[in-house]
N, C-alpha and C. Protein backbone atom coordinates (compact mmCIF):
# COMPACT_ATOMS: atom_id res chain seq x y z
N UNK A 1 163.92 86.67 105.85
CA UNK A 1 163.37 87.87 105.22
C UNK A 1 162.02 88.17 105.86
N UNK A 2 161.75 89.50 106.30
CA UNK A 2 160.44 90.00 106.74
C UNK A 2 159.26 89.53 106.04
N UNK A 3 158.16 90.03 106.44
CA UNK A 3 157.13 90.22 105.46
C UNK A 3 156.98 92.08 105.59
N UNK A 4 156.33 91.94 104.69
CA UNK A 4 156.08 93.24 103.72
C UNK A 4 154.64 94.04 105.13
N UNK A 5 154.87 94.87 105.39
CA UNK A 5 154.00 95.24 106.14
C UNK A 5 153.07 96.26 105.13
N UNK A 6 151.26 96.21 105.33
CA UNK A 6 150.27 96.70 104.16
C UNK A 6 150.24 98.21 104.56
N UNK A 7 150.65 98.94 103.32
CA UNK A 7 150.86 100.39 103.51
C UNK A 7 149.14 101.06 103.34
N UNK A 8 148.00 100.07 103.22
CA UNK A 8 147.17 100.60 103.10
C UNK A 8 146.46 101.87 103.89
N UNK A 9 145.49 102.32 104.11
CA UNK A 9 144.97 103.24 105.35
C UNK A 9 143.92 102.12 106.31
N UNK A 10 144.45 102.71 107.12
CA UNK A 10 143.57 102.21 108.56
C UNK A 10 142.32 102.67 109.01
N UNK A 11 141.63 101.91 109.31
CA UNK A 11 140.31 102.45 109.92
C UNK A 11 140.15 102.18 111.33
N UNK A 12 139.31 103.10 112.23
CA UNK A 12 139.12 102.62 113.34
C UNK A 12 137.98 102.16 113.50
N UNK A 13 137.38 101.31 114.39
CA UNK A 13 136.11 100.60 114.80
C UNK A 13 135.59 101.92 115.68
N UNK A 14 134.40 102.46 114.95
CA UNK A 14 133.40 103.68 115.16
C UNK A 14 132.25 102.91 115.99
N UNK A 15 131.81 103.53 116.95
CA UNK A 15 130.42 102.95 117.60
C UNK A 15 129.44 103.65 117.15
N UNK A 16 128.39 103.44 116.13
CA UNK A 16 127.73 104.14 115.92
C UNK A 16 126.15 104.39 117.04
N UNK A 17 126.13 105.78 117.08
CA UNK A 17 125.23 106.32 118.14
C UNK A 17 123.89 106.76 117.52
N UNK A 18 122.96 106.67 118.00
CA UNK A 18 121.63 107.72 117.44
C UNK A 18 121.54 108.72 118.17
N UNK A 19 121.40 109.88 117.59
CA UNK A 19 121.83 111.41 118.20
C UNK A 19 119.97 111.76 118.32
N UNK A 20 120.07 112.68 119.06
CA UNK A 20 118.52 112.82 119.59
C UNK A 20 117.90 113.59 119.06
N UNK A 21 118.44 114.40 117.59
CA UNK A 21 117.43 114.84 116.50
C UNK A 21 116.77 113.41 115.93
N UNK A 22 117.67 112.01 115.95
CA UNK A 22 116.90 111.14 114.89
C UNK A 22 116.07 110.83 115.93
N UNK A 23 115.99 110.53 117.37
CA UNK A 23 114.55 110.14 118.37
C UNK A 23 113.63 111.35 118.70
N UNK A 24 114.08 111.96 118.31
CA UNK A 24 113.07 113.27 118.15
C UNK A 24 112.00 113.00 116.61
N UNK A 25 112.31 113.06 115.76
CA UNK A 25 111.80 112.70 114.60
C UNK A 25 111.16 111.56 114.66
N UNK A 26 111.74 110.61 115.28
CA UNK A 26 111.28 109.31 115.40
C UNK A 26 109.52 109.64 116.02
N UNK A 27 109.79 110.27 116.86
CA UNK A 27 108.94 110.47 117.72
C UNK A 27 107.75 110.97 117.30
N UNK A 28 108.21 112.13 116.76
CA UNK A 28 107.07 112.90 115.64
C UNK A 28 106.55 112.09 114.60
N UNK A 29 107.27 111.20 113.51
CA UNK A 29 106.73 110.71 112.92
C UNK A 29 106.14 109.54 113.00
N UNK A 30 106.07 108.74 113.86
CA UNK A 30 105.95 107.17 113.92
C UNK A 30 104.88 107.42 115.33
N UNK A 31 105.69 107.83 116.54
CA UNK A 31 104.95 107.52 117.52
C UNK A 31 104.09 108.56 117.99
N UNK A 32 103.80 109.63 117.30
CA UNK A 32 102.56 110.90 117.23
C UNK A 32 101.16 110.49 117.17
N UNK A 33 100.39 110.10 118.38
CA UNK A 33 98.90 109.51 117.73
C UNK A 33 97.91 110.83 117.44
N UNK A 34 98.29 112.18 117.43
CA UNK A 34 97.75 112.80 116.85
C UNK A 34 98.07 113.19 115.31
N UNK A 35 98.74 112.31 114.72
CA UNK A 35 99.02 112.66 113.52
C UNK A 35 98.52 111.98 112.33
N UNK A 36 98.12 113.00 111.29
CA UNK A 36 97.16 111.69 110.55
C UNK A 36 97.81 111.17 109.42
N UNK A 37 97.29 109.92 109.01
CA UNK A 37 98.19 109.21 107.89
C UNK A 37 97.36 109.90 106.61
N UNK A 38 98.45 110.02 105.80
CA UNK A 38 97.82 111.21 104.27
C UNK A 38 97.17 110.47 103.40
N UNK A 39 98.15 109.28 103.27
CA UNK A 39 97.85 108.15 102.39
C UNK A 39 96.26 107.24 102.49
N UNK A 40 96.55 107.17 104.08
CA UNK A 40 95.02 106.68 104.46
C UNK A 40 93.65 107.19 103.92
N UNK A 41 93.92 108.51 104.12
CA UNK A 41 92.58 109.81 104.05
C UNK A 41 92.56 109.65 102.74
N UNK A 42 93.22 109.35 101.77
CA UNK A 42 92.99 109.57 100.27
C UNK A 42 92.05 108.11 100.17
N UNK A 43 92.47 106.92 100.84
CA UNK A 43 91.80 106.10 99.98
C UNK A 43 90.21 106.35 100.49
N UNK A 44 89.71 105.34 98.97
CA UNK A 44 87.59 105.77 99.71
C UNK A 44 87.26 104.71 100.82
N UNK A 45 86.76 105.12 101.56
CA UNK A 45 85.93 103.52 102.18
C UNK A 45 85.26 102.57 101.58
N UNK A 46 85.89 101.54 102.27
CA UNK A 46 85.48 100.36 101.58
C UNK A 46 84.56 99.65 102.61
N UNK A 47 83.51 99.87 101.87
CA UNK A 47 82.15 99.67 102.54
C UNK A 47 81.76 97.89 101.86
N UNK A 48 81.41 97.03 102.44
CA UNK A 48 80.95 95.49 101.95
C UNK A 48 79.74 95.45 101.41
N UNK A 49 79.40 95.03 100.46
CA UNK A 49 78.15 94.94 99.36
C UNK A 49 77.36 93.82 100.50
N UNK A 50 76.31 94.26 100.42
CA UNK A 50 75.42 93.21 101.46
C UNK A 50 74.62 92.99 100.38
N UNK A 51 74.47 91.49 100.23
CA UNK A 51 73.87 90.68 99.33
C UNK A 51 71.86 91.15 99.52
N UNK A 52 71.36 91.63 98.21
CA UNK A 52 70.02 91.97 98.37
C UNK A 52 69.10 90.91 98.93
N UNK A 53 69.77 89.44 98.85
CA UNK A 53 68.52 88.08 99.49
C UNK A 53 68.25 88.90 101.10
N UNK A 54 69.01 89.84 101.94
CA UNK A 54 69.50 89.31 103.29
C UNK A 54 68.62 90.93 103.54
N UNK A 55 67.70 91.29 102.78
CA UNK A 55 66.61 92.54 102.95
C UNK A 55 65.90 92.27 104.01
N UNK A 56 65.24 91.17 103.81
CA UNK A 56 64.22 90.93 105.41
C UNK A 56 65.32 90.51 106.17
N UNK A 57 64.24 89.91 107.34
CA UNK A 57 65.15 89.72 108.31
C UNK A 57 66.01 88.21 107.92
N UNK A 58 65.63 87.12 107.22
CA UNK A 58 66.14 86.81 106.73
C UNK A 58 66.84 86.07 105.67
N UNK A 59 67.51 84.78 105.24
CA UNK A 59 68.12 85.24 103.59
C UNK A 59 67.05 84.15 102.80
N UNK A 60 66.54 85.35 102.17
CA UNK A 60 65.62 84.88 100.93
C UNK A 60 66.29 83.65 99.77
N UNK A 61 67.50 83.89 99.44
CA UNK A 61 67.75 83.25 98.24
C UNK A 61 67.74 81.52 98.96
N UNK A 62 67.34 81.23 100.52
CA UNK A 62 67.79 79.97 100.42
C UNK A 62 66.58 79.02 100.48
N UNK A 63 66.54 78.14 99.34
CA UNK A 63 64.78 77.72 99.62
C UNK A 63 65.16 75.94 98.99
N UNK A 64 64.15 75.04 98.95
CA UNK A 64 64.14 73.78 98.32
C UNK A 64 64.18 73.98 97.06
N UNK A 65 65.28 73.54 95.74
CA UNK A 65 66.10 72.34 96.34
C UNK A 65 67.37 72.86 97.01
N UNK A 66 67.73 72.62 98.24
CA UNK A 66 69.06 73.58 98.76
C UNK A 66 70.11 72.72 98.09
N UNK A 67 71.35 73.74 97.94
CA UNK A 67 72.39 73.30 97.61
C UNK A 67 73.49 73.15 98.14
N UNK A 68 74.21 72.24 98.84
CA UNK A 68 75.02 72.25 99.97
C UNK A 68 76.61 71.82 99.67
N UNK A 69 77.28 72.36 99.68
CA UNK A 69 78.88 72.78 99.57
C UNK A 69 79.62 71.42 100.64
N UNK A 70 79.70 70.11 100.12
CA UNK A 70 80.61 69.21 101.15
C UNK A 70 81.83 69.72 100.69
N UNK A 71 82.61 69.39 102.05
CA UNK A 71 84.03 69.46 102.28
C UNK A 71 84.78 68.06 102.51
N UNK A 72 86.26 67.95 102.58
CA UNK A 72 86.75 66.48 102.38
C UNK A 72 86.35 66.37 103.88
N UNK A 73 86.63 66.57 104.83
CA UNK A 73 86.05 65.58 105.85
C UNK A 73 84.74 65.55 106.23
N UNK A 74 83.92 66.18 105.52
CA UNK A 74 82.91 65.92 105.65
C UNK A 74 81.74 64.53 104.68
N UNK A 75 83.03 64.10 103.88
CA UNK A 75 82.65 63.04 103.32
C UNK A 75 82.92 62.30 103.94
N UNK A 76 84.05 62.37 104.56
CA UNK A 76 84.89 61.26 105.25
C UNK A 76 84.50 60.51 106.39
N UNK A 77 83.66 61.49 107.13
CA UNK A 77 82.90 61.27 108.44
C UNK A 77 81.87 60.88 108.04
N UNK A 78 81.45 60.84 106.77
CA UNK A 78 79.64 60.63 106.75
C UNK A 78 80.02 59.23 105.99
N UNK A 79 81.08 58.34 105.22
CA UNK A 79 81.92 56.81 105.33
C UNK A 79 81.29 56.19 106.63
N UNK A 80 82.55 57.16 107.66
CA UNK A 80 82.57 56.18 108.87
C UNK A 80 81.47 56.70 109.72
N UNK A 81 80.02 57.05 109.51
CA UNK A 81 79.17 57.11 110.39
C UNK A 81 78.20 56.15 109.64
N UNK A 82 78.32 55.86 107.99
CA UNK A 82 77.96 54.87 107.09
C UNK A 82 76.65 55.74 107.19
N UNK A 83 76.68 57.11 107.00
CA UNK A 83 75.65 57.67 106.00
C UNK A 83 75.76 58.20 104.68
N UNK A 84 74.21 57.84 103.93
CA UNK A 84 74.22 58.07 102.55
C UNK A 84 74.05 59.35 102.46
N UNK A 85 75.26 60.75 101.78
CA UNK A 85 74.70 61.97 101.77
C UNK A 85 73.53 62.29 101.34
N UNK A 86 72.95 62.46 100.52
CA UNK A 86 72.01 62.55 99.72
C UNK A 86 70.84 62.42 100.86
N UNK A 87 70.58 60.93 100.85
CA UNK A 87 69.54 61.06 101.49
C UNK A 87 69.58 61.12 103.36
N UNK A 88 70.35 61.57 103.81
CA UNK A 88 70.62 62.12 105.02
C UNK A 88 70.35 63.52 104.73
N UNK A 89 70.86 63.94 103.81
CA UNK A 89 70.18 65.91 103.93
C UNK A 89 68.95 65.56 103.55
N UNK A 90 68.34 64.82 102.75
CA UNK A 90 66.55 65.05 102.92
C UNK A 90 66.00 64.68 103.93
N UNK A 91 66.46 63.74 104.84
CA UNK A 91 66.34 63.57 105.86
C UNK A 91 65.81 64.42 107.17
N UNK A 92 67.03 65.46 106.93
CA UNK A 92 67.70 66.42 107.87
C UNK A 92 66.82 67.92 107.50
N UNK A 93 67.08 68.11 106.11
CA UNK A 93 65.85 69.49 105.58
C UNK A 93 64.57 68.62 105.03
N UNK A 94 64.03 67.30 104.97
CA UNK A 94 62.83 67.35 104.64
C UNK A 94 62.63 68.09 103.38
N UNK A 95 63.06 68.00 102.52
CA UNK A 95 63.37 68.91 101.40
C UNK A 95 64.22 68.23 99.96
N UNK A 96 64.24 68.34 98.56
CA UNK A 96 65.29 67.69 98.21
C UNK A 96 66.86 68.82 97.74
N UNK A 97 67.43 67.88 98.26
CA UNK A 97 69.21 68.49 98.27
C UNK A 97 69.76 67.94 97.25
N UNK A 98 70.77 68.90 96.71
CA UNK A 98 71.72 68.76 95.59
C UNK A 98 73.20 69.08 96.36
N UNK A 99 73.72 67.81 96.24
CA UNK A 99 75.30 67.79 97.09
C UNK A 99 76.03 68.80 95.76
N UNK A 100 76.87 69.54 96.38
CA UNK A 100 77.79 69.92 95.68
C UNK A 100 79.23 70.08 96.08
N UNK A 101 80.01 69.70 94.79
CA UNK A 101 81.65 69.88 95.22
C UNK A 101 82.60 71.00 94.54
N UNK A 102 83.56 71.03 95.19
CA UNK A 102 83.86 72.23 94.48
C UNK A 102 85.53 71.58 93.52
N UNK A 103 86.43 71.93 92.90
CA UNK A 103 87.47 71.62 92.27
C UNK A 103 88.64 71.22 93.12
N UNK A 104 88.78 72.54 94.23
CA UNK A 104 89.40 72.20 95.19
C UNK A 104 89.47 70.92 95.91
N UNK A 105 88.29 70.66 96.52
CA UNK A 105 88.06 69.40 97.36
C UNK A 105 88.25 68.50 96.90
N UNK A 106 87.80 68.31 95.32
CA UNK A 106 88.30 66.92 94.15
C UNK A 106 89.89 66.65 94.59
N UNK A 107 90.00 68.03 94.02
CA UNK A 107 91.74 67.45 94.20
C UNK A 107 92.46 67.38 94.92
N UNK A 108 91.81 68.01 96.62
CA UNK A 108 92.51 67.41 97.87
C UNK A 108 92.50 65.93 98.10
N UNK A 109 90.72 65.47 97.62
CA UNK A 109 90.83 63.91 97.83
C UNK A 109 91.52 63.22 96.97
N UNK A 110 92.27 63.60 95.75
CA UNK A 110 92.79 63.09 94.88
C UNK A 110 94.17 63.15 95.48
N UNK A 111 94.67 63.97 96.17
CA UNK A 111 96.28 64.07 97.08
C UNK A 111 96.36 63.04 97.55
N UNK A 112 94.65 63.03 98.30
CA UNK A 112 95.34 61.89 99.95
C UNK A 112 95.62 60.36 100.00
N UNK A 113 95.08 60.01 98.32
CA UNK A 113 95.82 58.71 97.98
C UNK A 113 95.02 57.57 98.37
N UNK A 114 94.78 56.18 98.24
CA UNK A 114 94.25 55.10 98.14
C UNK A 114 93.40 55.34 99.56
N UNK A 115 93.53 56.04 100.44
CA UNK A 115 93.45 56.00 101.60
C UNK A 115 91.61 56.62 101.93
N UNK A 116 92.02 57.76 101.08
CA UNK A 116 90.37 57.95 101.04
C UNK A 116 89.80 57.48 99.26
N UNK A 117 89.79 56.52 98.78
CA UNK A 117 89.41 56.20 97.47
C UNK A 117 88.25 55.97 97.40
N UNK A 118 87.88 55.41 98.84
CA UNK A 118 85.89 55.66 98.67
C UNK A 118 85.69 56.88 98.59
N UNK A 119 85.93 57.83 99.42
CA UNK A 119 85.43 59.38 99.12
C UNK A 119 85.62 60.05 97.87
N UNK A 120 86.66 59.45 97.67
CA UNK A 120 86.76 60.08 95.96
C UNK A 120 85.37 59.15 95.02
N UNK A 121 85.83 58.56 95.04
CA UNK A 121 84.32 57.46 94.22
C UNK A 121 83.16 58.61 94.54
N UNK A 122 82.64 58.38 96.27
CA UNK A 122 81.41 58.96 96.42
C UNK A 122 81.71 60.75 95.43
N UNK A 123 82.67 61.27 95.57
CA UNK A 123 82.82 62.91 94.94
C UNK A 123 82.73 62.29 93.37
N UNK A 124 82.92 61.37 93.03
CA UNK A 124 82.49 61.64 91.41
C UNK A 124 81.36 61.02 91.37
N UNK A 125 80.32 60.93 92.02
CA UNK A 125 78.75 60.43 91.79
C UNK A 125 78.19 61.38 91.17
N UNK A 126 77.53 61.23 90.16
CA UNK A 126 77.15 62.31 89.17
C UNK A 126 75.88 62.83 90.30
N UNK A 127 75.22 62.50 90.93
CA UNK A 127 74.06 63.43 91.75
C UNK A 127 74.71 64.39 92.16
N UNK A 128 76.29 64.27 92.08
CA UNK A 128 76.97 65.91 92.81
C UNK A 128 77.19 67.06 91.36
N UNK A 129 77.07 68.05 92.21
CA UNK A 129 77.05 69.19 91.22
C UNK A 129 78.57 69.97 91.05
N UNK A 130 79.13 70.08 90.50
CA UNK A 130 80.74 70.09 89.77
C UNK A 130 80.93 71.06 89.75
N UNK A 131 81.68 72.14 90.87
CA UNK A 131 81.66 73.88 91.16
C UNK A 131 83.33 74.06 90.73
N UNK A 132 83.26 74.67 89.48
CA UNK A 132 84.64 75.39 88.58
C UNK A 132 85.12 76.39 89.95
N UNK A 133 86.66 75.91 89.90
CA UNK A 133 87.12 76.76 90.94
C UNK A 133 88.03 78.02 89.63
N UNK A 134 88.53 79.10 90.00
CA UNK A 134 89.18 80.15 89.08
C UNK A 134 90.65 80.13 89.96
N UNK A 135 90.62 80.20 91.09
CA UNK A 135 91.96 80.32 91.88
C UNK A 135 93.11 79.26 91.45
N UNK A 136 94.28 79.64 92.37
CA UNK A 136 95.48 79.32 92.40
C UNK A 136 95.24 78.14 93.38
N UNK A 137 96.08 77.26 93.39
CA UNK A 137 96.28 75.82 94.74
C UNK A 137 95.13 75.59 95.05
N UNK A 138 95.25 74.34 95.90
CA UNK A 138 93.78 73.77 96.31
C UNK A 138 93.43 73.58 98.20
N UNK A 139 93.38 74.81 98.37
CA UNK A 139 92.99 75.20 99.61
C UNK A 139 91.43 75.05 99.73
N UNK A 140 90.79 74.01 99.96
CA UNK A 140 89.44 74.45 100.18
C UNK A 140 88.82 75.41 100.70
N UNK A 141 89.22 75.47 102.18
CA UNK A 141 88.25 76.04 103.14
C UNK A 141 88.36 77.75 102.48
N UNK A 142 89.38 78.15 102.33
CA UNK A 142 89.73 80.02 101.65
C UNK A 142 88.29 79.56 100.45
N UNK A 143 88.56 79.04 99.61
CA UNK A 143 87.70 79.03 98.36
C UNK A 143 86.28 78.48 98.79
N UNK A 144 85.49 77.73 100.05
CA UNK A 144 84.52 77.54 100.24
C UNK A 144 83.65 79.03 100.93
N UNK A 145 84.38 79.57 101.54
CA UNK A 145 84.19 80.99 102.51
C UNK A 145 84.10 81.79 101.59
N UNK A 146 84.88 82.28 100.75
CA UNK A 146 84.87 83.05 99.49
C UNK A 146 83.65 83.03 98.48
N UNK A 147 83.44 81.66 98.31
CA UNK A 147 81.97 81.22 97.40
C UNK A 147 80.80 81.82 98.19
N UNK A 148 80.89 81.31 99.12
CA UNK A 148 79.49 81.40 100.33
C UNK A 148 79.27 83.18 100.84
N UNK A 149 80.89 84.10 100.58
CA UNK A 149 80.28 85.11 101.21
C UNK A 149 79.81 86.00 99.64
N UNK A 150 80.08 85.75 98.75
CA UNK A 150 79.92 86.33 97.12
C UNK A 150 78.22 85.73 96.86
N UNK A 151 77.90 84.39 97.15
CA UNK A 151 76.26 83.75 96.77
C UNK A 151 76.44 83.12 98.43
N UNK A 152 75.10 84.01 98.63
CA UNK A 152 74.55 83.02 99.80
C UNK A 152 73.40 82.09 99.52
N UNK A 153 73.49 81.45 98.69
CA UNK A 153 72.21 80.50 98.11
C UNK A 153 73.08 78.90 98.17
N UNK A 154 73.80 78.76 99.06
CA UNK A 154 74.20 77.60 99.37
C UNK A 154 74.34 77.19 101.08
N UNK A 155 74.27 76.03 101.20
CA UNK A 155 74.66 75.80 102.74
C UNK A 155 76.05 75.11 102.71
N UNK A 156 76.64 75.25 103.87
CA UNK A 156 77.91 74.24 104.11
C UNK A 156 77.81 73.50 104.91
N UNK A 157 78.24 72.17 104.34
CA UNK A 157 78.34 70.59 104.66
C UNK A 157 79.61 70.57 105.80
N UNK A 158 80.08 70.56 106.98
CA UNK A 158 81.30 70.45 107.61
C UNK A 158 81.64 70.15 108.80
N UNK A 159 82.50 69.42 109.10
CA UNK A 159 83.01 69.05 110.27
C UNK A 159 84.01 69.56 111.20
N UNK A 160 84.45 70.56 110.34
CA UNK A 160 86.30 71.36 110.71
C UNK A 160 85.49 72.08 111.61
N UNK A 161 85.97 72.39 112.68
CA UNK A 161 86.11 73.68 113.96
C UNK A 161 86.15 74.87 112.81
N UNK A 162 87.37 74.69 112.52
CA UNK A 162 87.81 75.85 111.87
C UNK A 162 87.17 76.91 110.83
N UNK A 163 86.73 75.83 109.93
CA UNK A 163 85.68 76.20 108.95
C UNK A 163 84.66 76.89 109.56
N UNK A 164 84.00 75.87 110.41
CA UNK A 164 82.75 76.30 110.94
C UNK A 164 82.72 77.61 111.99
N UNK A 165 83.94 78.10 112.15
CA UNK A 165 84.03 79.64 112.85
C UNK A 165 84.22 80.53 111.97
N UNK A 166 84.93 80.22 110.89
CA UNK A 166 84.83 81.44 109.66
C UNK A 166 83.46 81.24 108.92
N UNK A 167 82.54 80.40 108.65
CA UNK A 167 81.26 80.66 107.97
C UNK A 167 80.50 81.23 108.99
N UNK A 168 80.36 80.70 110.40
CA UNK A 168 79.89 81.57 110.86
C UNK A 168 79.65 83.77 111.40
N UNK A 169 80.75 83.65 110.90
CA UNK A 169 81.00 85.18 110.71
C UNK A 169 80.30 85.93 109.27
N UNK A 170 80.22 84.80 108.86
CA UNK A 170 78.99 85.19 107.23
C UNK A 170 77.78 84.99 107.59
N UNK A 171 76.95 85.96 107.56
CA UNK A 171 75.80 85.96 107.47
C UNK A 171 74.80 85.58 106.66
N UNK A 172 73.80 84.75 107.07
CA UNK A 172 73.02 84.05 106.72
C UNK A 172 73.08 82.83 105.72
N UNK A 173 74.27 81.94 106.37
CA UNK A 173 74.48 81.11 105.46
C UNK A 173 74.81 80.08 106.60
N UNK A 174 73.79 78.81 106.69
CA UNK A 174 73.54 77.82 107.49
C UNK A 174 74.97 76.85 107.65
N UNK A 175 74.90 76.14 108.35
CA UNK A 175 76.26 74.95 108.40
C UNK A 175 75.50 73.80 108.53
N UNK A 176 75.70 72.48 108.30
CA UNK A 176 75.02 71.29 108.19
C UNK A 176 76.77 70.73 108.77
N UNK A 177 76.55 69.39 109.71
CA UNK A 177 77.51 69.24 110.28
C UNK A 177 76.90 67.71 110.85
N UNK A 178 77.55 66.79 111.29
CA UNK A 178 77.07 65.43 111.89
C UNK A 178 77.31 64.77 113.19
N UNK A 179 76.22 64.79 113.64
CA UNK A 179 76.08 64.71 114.95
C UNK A 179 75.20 63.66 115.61
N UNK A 180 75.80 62.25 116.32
CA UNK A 180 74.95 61.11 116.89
C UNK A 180 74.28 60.74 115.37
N UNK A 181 75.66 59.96 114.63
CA UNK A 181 75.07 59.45 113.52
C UNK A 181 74.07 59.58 112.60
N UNK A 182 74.02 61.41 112.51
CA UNK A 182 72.96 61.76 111.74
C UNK A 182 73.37 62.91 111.19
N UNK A 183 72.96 63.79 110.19
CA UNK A 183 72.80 65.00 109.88
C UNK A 183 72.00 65.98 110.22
N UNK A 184 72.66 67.19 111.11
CA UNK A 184 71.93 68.19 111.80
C UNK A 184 72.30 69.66 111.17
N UNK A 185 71.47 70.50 111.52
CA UNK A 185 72.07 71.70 110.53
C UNK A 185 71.95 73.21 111.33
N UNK A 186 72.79 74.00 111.43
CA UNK A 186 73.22 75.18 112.64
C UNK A 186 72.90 76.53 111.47
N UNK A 187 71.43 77.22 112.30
CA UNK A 187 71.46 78.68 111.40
C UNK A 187 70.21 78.41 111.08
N UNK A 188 69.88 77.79 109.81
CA UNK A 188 68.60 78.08 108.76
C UNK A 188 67.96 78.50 108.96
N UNK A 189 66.72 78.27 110.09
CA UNK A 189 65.96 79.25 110.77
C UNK A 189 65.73 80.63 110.90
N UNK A 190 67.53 80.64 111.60
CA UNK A 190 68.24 82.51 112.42
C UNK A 190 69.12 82.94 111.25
N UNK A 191 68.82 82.52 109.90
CA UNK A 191 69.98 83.33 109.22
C UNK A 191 69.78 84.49 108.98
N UNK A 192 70.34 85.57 109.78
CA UNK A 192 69.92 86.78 110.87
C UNK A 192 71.10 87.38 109.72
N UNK A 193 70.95 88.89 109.40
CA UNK A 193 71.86 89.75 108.94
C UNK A 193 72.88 90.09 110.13
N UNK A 194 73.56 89.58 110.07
CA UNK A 194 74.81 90.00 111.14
C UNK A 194 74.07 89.54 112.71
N UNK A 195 73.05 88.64 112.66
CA UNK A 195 72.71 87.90 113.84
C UNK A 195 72.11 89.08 114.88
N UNK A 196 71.57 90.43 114.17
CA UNK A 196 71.07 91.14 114.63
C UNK A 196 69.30 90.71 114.97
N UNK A 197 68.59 90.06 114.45
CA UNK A 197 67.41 89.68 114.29
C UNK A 197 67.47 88.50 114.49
N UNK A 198 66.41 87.82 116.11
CA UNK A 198 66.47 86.65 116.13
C UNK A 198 64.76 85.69 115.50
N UNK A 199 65.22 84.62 115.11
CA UNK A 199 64.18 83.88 114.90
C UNK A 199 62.59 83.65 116.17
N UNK A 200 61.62 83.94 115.21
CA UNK A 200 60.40 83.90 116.10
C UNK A 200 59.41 82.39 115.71
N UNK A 201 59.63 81.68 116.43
CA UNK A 201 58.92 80.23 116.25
C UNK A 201 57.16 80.94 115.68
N UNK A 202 56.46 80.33 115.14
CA UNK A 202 55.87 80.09 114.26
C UNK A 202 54.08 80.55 115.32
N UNK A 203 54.50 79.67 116.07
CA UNK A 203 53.23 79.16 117.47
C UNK A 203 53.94 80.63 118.61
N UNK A 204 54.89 80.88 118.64
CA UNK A 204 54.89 82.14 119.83
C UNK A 204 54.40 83.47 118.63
N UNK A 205 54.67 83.41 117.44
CA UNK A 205 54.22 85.03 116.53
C UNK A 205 52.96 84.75 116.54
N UNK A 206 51.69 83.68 116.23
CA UNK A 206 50.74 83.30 116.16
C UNK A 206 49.88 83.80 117.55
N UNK A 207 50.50 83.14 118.70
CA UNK A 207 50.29 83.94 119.70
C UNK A 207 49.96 85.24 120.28
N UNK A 208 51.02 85.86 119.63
CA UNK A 208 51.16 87.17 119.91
C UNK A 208 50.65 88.01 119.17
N UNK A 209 50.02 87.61 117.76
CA UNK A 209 49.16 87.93 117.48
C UNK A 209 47.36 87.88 117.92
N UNK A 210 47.03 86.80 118.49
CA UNK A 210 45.80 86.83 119.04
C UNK A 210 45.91 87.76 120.10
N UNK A 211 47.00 88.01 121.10
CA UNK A 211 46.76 88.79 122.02
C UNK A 211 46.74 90.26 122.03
N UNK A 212 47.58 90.38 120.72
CA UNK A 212 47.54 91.90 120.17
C UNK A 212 45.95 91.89 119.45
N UNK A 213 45.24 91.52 118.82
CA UNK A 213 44.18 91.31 118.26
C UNK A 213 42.87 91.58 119.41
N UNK A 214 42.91 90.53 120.46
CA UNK A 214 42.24 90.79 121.37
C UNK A 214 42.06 92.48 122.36
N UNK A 215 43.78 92.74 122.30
CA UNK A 215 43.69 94.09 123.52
C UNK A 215 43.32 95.16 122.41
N UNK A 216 43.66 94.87 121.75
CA UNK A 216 42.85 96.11 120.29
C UNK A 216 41.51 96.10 120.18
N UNK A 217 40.82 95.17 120.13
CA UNK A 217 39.08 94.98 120.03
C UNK A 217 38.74 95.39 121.15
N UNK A 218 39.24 95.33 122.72
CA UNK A 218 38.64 95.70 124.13
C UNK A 218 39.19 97.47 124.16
N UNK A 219 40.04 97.82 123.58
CA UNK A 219 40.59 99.34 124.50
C UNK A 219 40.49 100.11 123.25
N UNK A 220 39.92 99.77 121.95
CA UNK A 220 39.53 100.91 121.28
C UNK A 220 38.25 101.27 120.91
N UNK A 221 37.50 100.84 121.82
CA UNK A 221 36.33 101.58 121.85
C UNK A 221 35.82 102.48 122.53
């Protein structure tokens, strides 16, 4: 006995083509660089609030006792260089420092397990100052950049490359970092509004004042 052959309808395999009204359109709408986006023009500009410390040339809010933002490897490295934070930043600013941590960083060192358990110890030393995070997950470095560009009245403690190229794009907010078994610190001086204004040592403005002083007393008389 046969089989039953399917009385259904047949289709044929269609090649579908793009006809040159749709690359015409295409053209006009997408690849037109004289054409303006509508949506764009409506929204307002969004202009960045520049923090009032950063009026002079430069940022006022940062003075003794500074407050400095460590990160997990930046504890980690200051273990194995067997420096005491604390007194390595007075050291380093001559000044007294208040270490601070943030929620995030607690609970990265709390991830990484027996492995860094001194650094966790050193992060719950009550001389550190205990920074409430509000966010989601525990990404430090997003939530240290975020703090620092909202208050610039802190410095950052760090060792990451990485870090240390995104704070630097914030203005006037120093990096402290460790270098030949010590604590050294990048900025404080030049914390320049957008690094437009550079730092004038102390003994060359002093200078340049006697000599402006002097050619003023001889050529205005």
């Amino acid at each position: 006995m046969g089989r039953a052959k399917c009385k259904g309808p047949k289709f044929a395999a269609v090649k579908k083509m793009i006809t040159k009204k749709t690359i015409n359109k295409y053209k006009q709408d997408v690849l037109n660089p004289n054409k303006k986006d509508a949506e764009k023009e409506k929204l307002g500009r969004n202009v960045p609030q520049v923090s009032s410390a950063l009026f002079f040339s430069y940022n006022t809010a940062l003075g003794p006792p500074y407050r400095v933002i460590v990160d997990t490897n930046f504890i980690n490295f200051s273990i194995q260089n067997k420096l005491d934070l604390e007194k390595g930043m007075m050291d380093c600013l001559y000044a007294k420092c208040t270490p601070c941590i943030t929620d995030c960083v607690m609970a990265e060192l709390e991830k990484l397990g027996q492995k860094y358990r001194v650094a966790l110890r050193i992060a719950k030393d009550p001389r550190f100052q205990r920074l409430a995070c509000t966010h989601k997950g525990t990404y430090a470095d997003d939530c240290i950049v975020e703090r620092v560009t909202q208050h610039k009245c802190y410095i950052v403690a760090t060792c990451d490359r990485d870090l240390k190229r995104r704070i630097r794009k914030v203005p006037g907010v120093p990096i402290m970092y460790i270098t030949r078994h010590r604590y050294s610190i990048e900025r404080l001086p030049e914390a320049t509004v957008g690094g437009g204004m550079q730092y004038v040592p102390a003994a060359d403005n002093l200078c340049f004042l006697h000599i402006f002083s002097w050619v003023y007393s001889n050529y205005s008389r």
